[in-house]
Structure formats: C-alpha cells, structure tokens
C-alpha atoms as a PDB file:
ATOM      1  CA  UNK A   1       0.000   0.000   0.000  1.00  0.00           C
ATOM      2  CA  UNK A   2       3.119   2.458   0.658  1.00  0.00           C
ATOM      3  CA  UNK A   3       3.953   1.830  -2.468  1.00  0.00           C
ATOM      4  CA  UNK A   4       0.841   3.035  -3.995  1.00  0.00           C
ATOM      5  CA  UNK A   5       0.630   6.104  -1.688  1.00  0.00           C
ATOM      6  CA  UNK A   6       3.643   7.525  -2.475  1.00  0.00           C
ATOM      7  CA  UNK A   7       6.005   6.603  -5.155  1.00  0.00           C
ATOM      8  CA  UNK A   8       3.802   3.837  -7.606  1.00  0.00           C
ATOM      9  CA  UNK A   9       0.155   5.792  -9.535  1.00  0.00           C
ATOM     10  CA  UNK A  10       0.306   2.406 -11.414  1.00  0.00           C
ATOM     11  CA  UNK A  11      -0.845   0.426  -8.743  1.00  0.00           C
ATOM     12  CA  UNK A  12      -3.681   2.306  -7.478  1.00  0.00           C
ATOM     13  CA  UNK A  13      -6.506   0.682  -9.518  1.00  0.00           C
ATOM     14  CA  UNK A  14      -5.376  -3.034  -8.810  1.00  0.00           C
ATOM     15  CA  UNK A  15      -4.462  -2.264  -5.001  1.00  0.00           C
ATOM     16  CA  UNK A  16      -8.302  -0.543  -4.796  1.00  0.00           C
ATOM     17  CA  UNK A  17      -9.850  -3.833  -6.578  1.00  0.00           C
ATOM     18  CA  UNK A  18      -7.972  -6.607  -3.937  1.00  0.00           C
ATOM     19  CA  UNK A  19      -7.862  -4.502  -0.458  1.00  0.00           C
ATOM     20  CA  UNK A  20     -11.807  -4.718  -0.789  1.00  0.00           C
ATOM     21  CA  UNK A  21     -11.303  -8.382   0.100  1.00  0.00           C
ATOM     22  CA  UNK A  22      -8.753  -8.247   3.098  1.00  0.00           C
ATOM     23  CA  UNK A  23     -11.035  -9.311   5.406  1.00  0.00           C
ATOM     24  CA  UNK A  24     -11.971 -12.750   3.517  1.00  0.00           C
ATOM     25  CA  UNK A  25      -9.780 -13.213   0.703  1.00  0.00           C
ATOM     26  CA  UNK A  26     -10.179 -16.211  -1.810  1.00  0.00           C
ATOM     27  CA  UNK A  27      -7.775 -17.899  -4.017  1.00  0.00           C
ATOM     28  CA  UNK A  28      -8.491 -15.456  -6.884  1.00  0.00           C
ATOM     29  CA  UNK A  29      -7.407 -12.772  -4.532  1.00  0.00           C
ATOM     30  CA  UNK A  30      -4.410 -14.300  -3.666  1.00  0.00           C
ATOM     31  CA  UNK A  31      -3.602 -15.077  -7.390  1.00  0.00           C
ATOM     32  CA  UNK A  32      -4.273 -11.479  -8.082  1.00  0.00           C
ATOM     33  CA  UNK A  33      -1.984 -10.757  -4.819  1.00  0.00           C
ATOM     34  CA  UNK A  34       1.168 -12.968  -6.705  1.00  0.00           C
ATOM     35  CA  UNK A  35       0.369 -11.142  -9.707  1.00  0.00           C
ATOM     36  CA  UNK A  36       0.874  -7.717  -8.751  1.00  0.00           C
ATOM     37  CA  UNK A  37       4.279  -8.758  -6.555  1.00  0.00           C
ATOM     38  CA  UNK A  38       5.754 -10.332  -9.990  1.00  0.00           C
ATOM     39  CA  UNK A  39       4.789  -7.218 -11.942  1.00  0.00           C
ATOM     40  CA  UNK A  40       6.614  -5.024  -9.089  1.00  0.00           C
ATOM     41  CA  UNK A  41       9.448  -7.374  -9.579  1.00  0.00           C
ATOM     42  CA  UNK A  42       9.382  -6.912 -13.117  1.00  0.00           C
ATOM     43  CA  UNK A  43       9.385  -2.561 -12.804  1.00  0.00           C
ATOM     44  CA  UNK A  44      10.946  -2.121  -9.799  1.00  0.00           C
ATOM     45  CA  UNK A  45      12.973   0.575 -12.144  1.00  0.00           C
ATOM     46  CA  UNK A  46       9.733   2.188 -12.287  1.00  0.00           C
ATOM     47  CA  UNK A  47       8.813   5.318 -10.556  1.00  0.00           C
ATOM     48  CA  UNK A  48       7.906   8.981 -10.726  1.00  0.00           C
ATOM     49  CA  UNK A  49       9.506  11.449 -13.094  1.00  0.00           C
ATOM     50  CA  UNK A  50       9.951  14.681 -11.241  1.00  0.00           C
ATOM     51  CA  UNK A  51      10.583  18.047 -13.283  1.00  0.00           C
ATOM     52  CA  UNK A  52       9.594  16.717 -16.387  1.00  0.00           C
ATOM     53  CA  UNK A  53       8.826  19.509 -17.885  1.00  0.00           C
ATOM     54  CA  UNK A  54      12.134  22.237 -18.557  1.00  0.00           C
ATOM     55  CA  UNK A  55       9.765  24.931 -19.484  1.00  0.00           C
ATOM     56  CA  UNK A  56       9.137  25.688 -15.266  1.00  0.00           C
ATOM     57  CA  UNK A  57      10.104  28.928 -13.717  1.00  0.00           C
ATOM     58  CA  UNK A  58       8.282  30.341 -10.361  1.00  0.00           C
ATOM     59  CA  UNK A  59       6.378  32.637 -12.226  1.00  0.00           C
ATOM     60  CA  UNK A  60       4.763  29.797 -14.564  1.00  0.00           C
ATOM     61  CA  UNK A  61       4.551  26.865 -12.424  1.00  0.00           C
ATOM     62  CA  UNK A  62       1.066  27.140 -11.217  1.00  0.00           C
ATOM     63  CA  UNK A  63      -0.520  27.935 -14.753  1.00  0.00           C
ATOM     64  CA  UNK A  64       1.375  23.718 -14.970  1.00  0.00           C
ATOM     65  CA  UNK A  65      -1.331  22.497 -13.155  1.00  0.00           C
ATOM     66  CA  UNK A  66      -3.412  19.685 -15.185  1.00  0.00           C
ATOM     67  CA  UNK A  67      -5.033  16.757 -14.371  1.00  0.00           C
ATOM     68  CA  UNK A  68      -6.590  13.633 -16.056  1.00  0.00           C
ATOM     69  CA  UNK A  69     -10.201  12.079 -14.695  1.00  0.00           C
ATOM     70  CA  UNK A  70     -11.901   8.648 -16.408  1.00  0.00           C
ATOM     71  CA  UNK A  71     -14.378   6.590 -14.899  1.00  0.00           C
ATOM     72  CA  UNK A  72     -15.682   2.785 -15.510  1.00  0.00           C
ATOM     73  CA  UNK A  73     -19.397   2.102 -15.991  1.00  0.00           C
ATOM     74  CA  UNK A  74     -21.181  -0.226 -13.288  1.00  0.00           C
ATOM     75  CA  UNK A  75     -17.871  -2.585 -13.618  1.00  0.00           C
ATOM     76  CA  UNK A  76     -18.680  -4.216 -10.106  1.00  0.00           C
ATOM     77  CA  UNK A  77     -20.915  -7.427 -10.710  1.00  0.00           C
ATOM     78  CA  UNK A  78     -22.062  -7.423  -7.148  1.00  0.00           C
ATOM     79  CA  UNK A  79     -22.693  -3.811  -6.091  1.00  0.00           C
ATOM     80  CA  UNK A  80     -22.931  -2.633  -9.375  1.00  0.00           C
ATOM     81  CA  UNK A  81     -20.995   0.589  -8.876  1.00  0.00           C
ATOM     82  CA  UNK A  82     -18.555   2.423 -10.807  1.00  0.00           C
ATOM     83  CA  UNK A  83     -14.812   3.418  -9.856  1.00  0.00           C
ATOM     84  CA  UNK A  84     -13.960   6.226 -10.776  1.00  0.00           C
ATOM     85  CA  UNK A  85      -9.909   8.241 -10.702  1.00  0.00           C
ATOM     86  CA  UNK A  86      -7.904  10.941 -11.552  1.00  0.00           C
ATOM     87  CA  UNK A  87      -4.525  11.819 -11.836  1.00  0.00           C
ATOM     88  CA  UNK A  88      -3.294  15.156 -10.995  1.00  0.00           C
ATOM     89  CA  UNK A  89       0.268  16.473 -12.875  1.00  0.00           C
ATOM     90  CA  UNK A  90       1.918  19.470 -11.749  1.00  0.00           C
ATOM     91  CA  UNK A  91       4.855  20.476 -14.838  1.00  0.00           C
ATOM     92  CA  UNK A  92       4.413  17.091 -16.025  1.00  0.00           C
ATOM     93  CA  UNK A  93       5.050  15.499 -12.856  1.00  0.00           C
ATOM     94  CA  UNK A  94       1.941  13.507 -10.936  1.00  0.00           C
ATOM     95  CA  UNK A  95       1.666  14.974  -8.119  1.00  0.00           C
ATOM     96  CA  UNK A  96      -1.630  12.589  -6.307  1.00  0.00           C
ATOM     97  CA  UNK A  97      -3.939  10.517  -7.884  1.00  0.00           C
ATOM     98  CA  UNK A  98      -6.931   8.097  -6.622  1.00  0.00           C
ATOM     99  CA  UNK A  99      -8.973   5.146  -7.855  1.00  0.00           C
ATOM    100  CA  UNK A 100     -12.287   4.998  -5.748  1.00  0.00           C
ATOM    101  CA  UNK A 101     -15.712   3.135  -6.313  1.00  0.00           C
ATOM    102  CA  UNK A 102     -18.319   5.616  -6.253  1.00  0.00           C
ATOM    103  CA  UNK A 103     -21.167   5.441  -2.985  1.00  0.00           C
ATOM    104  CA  UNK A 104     -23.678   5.203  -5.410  1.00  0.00           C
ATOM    105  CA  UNK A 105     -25.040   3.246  -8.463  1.00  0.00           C
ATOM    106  CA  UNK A 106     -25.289   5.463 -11.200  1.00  0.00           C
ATOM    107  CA  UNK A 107     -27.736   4.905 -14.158  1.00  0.00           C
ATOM    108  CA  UNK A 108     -25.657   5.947 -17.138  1.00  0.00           C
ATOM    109  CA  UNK A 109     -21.436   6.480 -18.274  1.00  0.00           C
ATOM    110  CA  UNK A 110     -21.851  10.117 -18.168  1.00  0.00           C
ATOM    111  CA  UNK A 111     -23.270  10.106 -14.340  1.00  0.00           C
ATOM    112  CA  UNK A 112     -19.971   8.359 -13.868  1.00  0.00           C
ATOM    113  CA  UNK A 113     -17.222  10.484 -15.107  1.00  0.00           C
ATOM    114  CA  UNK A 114     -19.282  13.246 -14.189  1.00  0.00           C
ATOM    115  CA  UNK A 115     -18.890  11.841 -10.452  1.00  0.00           C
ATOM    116  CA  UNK A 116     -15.347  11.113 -11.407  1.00  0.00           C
ATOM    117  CA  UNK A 117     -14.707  14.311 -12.395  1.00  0.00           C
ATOM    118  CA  UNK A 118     -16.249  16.162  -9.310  1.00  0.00           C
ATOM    119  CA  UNK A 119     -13.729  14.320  -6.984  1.00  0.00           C
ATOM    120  CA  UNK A 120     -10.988  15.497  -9.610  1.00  0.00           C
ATOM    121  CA  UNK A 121     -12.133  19.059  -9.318  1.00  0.00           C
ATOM    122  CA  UNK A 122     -12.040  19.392  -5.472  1.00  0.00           C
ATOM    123  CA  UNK A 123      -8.429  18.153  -5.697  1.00  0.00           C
ATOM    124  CA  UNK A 124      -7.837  20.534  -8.300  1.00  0.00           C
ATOM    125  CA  UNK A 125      -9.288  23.742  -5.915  1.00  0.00           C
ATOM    126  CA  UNK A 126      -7.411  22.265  -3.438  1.00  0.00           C
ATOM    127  CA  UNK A 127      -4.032  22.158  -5.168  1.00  0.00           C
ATOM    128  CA  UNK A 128      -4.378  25.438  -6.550  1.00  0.00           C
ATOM    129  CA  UNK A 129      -5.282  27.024  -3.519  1.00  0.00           C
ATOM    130  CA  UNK A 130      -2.214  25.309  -2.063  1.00  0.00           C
ATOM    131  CA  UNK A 131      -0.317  26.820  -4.880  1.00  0.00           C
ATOM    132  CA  UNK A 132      -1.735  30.016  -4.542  1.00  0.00           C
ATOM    133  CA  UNK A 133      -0.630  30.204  -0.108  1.00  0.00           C
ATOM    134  CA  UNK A 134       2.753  29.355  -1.442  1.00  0.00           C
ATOM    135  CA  UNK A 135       2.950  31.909  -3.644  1.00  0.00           C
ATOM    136  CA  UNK A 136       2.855  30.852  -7.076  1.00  0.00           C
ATOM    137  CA  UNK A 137      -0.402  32.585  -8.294  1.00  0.00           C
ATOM    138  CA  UNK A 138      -2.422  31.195 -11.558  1.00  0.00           C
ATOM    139  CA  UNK A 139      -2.815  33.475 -14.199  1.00  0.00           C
ATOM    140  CA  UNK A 140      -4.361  31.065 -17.071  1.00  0.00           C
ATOM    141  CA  UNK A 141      -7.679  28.208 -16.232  1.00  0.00           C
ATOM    142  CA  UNK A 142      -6.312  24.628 -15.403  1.00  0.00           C
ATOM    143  CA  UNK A 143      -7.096  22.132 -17.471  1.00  0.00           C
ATOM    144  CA  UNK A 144      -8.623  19.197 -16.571  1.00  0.00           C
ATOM    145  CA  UNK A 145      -8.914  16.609 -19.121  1.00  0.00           C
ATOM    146  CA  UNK A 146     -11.792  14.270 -19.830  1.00  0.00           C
ATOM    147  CA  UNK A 147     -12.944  12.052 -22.739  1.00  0.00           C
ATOM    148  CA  UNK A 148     -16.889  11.600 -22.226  1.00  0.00           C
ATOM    149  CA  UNK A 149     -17.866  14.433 -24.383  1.00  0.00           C
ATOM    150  CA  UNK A 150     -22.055  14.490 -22.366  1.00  0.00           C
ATOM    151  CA  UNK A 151     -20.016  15.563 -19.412  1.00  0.00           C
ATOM    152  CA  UNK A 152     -17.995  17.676 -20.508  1.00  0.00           C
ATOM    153  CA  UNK A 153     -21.067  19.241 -22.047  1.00  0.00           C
ATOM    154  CA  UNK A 154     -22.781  19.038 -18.562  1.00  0.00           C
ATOM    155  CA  UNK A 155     -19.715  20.403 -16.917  1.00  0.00           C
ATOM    156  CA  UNK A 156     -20.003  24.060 -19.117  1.00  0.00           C
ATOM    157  CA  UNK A 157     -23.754  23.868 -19.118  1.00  0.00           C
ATOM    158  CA  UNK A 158     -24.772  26.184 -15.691  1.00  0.00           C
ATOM    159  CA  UNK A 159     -28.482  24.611 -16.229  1.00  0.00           C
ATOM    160  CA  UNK A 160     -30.124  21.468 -14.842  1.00  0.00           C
ATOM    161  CA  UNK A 161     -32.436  19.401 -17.108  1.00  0.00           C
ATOM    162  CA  UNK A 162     -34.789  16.561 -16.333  1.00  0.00           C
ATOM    163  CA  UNK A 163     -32.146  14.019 -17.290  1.00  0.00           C
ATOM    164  CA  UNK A 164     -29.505  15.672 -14.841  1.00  0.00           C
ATOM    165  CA  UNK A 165     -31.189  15.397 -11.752  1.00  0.00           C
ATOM    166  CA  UNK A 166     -29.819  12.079 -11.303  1.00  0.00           C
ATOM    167  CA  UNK A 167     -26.550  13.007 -10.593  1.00  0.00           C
ATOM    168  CA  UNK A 168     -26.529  13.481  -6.828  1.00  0.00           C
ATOM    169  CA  UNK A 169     -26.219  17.087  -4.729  1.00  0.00           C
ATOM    170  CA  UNK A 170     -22.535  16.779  -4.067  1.00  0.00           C
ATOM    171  CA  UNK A 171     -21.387  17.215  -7.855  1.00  0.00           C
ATOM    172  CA  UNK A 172     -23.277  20.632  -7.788  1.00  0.00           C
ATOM    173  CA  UNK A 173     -19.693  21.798  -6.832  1.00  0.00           C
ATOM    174  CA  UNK A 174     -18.568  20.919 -10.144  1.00  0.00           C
ATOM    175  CA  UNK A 175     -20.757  23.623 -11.828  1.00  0.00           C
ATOM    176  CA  UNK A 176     -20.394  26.378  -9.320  1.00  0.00           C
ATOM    177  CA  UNK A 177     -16.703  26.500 -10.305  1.00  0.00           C
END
C-alpha cells in the first residue's frame, strides 16, 4: 500500500480492486496478490519522473497544473458501482492521484465520469489554492482533461435538465466553479 501512496500511480486501480477483500480473501485474490508482486518485480525501475517539464520557472509553475479524470461504468458485478480516478500532474510530474468506487449506483457512463470528475475538481481547488498560499499565483484556467464528451457538455452547461437530476447534490460543486 506504501507503495501506492507515495512513489507507484500504477498500482492504485489493482491495489483498490484486492484490499476490498482483506477481510476474507479467496484464491483469486491471492492469485491477483502474486500477480501484482511479480509485476513489481518486473518494474521495480519504475517510478515517478519529477521536473519533467524544462519549461518551469516560479512565475509559470502554477498555470502547470493539469489533471486527467476517467471513470468505468457499473464494472462491479455485485454492487454494481462504478470506480472512478484521476490523476493530478503538476509540470508534467503527478503529483496525487486516486482510484475509488463511487457510494452510489449510477444509471448511465456520463453520471460516472461526471462523479469522477467532481472528486478530480475538489483536488484541483485544493491544489491550486495550495499553490496560490505558497505563492505561485495562476494566471491562465487549469485544465482538466476528460474524454466523455455528455459531461464535458454538462460540466459548461450552468443549467439542470430533467435528465440531470440524477446526478446526486454533491457534484453541484462541479458547476459552481
């Protein structure tokens, strides 16, 4: 899990799917378990890239702040919930990142990564307000990128339709900012 935390993004999705079972784990767990120790044999050479970008100066470094968001599409056969992530990059560099099943079943892909992309944008206020109290202020919109194009849609449009209301009260954050 340390691993995951703070040094391996790559794991975050398969570490998610097999700590759900820790309490009673079967044999496909355990396989699963084996699995992901041979791959972290295999790329123990991996890890994070710090500075990648050489285009970073003090007065630019906030305006580097992007971030990726994607969700799955009721991919749990017994809950039936989604899991939604993000990855946040600061000059090229990931900076924190999550893989979470959402609390709720959601009735279409869009309700998803729109879910997805809520918890992506409260990470994003929060990193940029962290920026900002260090002292590297933002003078261009961060991007967030995100490849459903009916959220995205939702995401610019500032008004609620019939087919919207499914999307629960805590995303409301997404369109207030």
């Amino acid at each position: 899990m340390y691993l995951m935390v703070g040094t391996r993004p790559d794991l975050a999705f398969d570490m998610r799917e097999v700590s759900q079972f820790l309490a009673n784990p079967g044999m496909d767990h355990w396989t699963a378990v084996v699995r992901g120790l041979k791959y972290l044999s295999g790329t123990k050479d991996y890890g994070l890239l710090l500075g990648g970008s050489l285009d970073v100066t003090t007065e630019n470094l906030a305006n580097q702040l992007t971030a990726y968001s994607d969700s799955d599409y009721a991919n749990c056969p017994d809950t039936r919930r989604s899991v939604g992530g993000y990855v946040t990059m600061l000059a090229s560099s990931p900076i924190s990142w999550l893989s979470r099943k959402h609390h709720t079943v959601v009735l279409s892909t869009t309700e998803a990564e729109y879910i997805a992309l809520c918890h992506c944008m409260q990470e994003m206020i929060f990193l940029k307000l962290l920026l900002h109290e260090l002292g590297f202020a933002t003078t261009q919109p961060n991007v967030i990128h995100e490849d459903n194009q009916s959220c995205i849609r939702i995401s610019y449009n500032s008004s609620s339709t019939e087919g919207q209301n499914t999307v629960t009260l805590d995303t409301a954050l997404c369109k207030k900012r």
